[in-house]
C-alpha atoms as a PDB file:
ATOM      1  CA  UNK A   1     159.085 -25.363  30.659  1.00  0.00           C
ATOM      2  CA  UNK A   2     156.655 -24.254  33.326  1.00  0.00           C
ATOM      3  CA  UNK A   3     153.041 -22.256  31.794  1.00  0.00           C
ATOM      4  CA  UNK A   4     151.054 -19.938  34.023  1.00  0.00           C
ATOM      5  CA  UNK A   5     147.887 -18.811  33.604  1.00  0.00           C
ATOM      6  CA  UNK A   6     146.889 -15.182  33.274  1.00  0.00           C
ATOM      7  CA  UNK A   7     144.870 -14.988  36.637  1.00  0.00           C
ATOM      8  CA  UNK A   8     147.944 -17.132  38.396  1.00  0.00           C
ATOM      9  CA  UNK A   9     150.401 -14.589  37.079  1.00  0.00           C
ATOM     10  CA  UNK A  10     147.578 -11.859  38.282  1.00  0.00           C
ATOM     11  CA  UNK A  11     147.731 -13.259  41.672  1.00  0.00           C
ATOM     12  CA  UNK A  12     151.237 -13.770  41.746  1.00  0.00           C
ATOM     13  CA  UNK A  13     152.182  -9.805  40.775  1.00  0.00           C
ATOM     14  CA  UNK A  14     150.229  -8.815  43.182  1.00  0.00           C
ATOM     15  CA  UNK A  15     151.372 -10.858  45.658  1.00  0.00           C
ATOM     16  CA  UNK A  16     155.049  -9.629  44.675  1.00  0.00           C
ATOM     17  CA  UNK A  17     153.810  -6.161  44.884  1.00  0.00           C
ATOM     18  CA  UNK A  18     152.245  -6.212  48.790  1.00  0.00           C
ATOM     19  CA  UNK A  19     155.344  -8.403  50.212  1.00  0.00           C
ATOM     20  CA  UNK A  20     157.343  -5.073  48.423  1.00  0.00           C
ATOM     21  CA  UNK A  21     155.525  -3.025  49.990  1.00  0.00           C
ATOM     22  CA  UNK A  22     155.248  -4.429  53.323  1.00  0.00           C
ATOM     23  CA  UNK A  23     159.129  -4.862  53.542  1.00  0.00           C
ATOM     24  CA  UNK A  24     160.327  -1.496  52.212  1.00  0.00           C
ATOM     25  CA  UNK A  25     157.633   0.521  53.891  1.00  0.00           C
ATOM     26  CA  UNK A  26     155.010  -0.568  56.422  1.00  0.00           C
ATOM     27  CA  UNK A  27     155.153  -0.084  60.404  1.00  0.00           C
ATOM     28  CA  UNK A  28     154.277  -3.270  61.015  1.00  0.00           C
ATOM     29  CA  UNK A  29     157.907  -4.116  59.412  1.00  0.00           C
ATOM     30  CA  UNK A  30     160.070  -1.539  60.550  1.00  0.00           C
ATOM     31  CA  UNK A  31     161.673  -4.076  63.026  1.00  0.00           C
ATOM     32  CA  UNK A  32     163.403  -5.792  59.880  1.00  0.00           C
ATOM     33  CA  UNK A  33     164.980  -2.405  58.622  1.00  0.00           C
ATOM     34  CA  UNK A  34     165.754  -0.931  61.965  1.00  0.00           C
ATOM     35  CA  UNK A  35     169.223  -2.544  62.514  1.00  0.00           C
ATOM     36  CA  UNK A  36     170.138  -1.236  58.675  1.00  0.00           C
ATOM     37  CA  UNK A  37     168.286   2.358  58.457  1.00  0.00           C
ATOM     38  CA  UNK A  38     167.405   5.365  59.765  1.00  0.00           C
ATOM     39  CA  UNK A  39     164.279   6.787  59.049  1.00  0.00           C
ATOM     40  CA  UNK A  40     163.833  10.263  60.353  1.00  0.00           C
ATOM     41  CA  UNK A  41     161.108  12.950  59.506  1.00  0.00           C
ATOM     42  CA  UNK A  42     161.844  16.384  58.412  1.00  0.00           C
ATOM     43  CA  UNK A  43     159.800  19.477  56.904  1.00  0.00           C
ATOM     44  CA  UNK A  44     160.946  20.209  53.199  1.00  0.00           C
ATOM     45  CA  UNK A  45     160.826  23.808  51.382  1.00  0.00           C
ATOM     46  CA  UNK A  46     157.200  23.262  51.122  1.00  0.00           C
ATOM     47  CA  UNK A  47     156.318  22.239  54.357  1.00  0.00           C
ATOM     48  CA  UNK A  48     155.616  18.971  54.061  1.00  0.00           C
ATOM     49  CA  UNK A  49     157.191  15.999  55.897  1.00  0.00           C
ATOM     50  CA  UNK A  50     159.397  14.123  54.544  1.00  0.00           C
ATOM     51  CA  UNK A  51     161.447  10.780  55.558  1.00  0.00           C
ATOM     52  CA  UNK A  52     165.145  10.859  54.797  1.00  0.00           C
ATOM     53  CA  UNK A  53     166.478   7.282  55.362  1.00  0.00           C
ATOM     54  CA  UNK A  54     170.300   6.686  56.037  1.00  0.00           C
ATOM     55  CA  UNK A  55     172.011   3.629  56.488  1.00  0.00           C
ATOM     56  CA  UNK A  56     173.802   2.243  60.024  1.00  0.00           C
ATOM     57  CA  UNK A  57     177.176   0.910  60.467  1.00  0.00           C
ATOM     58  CA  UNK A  58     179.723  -0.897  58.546  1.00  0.00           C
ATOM     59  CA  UNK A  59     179.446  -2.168  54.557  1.00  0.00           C
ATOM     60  CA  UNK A  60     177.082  -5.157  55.206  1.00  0.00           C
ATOM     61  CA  UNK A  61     174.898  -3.047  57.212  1.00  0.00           C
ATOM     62  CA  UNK A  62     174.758  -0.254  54.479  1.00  0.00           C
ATOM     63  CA  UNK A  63     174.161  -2.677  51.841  1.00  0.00           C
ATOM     64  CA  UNK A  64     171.315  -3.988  53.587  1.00  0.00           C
ATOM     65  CA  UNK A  65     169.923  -0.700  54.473  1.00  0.00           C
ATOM     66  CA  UNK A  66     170.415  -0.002  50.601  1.00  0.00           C
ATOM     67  CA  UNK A  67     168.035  -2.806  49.462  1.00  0.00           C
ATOM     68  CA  UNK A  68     165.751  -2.529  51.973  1.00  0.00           C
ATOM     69  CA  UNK A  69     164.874   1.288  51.289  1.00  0.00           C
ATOM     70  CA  UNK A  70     165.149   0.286  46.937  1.00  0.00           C
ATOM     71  CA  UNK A  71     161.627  -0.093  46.066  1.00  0.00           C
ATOM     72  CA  UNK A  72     162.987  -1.670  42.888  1.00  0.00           C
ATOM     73  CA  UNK A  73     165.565  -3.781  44.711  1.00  0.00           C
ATOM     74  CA  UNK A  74     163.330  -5.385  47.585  1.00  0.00           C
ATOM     75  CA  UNK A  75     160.834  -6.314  44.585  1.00  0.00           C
ATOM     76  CA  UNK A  76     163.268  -8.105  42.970  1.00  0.00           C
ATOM     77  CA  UNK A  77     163.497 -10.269  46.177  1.00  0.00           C
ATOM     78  CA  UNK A  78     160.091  -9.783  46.941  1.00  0.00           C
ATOM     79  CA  UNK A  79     158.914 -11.513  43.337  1.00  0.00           C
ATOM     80  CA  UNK A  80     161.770 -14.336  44.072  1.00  0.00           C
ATOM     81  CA  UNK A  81     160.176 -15.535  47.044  1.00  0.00           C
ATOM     82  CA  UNK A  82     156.784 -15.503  46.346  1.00  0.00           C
ATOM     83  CA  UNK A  83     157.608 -17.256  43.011  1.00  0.00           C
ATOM     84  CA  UNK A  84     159.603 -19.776  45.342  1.00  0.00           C
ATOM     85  CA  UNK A  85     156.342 -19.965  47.150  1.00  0.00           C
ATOM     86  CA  UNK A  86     154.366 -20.975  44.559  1.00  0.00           C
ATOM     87  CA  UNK A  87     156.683 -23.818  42.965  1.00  0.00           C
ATOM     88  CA  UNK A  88     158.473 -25.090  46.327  1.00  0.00           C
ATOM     89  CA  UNK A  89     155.835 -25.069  49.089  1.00  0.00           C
ATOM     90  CA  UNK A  90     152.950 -27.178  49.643  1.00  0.00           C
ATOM     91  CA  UNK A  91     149.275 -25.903  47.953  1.00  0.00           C
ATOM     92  CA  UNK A  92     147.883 -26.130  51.599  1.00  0.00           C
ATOM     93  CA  UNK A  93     150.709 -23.342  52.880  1.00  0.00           C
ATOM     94  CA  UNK A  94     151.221 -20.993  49.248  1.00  0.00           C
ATOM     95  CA  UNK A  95     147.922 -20.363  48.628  1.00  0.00           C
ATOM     96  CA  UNK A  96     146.314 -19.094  51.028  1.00  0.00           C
ATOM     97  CA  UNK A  97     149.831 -17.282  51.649  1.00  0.00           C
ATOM     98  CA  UNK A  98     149.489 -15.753  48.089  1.00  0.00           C
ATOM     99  CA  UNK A  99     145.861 -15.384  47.881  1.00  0.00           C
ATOM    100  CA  UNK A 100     145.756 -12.761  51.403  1.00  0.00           C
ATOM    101  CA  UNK A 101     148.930 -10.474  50.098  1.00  0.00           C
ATOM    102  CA  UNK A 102     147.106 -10.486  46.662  1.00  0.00           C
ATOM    103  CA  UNK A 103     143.879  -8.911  47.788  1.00  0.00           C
ATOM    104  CA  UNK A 104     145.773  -6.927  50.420  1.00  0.00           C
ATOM    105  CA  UNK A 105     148.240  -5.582  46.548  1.00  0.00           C
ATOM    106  CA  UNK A 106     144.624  -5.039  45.220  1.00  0.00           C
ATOM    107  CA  UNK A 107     143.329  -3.594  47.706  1.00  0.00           C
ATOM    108  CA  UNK A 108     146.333  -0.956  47.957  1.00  0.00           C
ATOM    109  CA  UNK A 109     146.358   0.044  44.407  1.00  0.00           C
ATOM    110  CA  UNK A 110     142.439   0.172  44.488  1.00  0.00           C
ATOM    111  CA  UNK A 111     143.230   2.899  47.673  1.00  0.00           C
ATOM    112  CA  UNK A 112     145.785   4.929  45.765  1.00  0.00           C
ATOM    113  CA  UNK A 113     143.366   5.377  43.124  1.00  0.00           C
ATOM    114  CA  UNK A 114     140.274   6.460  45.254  1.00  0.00           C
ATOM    115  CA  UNK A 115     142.749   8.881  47.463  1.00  0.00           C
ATOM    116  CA  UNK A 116     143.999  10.013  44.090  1.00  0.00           C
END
């Protein structure tokens, strides 16, 4: 049975988290969820703006645009590959892979908290 350290489980989680993050929300990776959602922008009852997401074409293309806008969902995937990562790729390639979307997950929650 495999062990894992608290600060390799630490790194890993947060590493899970930013790849989440990254897929389901972030600009810079709007190009995978294009061909599967629609994001558009509208004012709610309070004036604020909003983004209603709805999903393009036929069932795969739904189902995809499904998981990709499931915070929940994508982390499940999210957690899967960076596990897969860690225990299938080389030390040289993993950790440095791990290591920059941990501090980015850190440094994320650590913004939430002073934007409040």
């Amino acid at each position: 049975m495999w062990t894992l350290d608290g600060i390799t489980f630490l790194l890993l989680f947060l590493a899970a988290y930013r790849l989440t993050r990254l897929i389901v929300f972030d600009d810079i990776t709007s190009f995978i969820r294009k061909p599967f959602i629609e994001e558009k922008f509208e004012l709610n009852d309070k004036g604020m703006l909003v983004a209603v997401i709805e999903q393009k074409g036929g069932a795969f293309h739904r189902f995809m645009g499904k998981l990709l806008s499931c915070y929940w969902c994508t982390g499940v995937w999210a957690s899967a590959a960076v596990v897969l990562l860690y225990l299938v790729v080389p030390d040289v390639v993993s950790t440095p892979l791990i290591w920059i979307l941990a501090i980015a997950g850190a440094a994320g929650i650590l913004e939430s908290f002073v934007k409040g």
